[in-house]
Protein backbone atom coordinates (compact mmCIF):
# COMPACT_ATOMS: atom_id res chain seq x y z
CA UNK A 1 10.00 10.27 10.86
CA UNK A 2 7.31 11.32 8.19
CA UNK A 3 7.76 10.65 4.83
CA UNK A 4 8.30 14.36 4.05
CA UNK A 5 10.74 15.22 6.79
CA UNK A 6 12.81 11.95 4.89
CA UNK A 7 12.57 13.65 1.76
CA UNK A 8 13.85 16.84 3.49
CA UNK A 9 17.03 14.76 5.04
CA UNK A 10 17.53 12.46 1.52
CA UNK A 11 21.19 13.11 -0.15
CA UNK A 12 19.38 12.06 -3.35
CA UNK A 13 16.55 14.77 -3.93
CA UNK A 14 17.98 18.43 -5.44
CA UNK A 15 17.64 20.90 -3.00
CA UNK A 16 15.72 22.96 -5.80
CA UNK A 17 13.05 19.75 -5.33
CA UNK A 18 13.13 20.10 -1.73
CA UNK A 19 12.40 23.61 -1.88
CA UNK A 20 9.72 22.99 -3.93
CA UNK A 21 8.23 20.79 -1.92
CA UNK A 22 8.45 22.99 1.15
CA UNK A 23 6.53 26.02 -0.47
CA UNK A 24 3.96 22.87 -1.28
CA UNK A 25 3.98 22.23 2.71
CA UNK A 26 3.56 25.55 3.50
CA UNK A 27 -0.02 25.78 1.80
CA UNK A 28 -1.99 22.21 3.15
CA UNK A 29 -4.53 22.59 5.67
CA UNK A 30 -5.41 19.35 6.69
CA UNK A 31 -8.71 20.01 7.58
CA UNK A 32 -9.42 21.18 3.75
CA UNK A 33 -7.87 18.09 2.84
CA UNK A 34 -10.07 15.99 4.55
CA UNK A 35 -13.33 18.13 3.60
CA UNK A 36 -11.80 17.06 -0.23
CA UNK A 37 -11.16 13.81 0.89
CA UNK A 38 -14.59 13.08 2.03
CA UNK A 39 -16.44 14.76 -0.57
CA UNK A 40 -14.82 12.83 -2.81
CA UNK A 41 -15.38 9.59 -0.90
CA UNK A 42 -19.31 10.70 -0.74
CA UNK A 43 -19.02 11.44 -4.44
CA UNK A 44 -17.48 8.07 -5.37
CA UNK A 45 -20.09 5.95 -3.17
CA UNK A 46 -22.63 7.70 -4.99
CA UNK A 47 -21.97 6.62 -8.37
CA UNK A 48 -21.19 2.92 -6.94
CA UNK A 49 -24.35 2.97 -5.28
CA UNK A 50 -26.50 1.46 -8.00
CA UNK A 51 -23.96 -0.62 -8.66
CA UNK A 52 -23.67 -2.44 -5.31
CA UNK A 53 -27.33 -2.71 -5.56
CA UNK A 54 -27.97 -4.50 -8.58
CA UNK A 55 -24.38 -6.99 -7.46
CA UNK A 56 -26.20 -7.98 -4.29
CA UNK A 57 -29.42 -8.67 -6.03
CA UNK A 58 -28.11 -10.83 -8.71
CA UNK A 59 -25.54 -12.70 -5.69
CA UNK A 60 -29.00 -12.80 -3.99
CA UNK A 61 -30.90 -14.66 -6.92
CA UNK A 62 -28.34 -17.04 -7.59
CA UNK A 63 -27.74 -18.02 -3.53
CA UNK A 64 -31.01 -18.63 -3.46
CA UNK A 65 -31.96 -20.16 -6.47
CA UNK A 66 -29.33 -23.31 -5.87
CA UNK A 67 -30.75 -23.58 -2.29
C-alpha cells in the first residue's frame, strides 16, 4: 500500500484533508515530475561543481604532501 492510498484509508486525517489531497493527485504527471526532478538535480550539481573541485584538490595536496 502507497503512502497516499494510507492516507486515503487513515481514521485520523479529515475527510476535507483527504479531499484535498485527491484534487492534488488528480493533477501529477510523473513524467513532469521527474523532468523537475532532474533539472533540479542538474541545477544543484552545477553550483557544487566548483566546489567538489577545489575539495579534491586540497584532499589531493595534503595526501600527497604527507606521503
Amino acid at each position: 500500500m502507497t503512502p497516499y492510498q494510507r492516507i486515503l484509508n487513515s481514521k485520523h486525517v479529515s475527510t476535507a484533508n483527504k479531499n484535498s489531497l485527491k484534487e492534488q493527485f488528480k493533477f501529477l504527471n510523473p513524467s513532469c515530475l521527474r523532468k523537475a526532478i532532474d533539472q533540479k538535480i542538474k541545477k544543484w550539481s552545477r553550483q557544487t561543481r566548483p566546489f567538489q573541485f577545489m575539495s579534491q584538490r586540497y584532499f589531493q595536496g595534503i595526501v600527497t604532501g604527507y606521503i
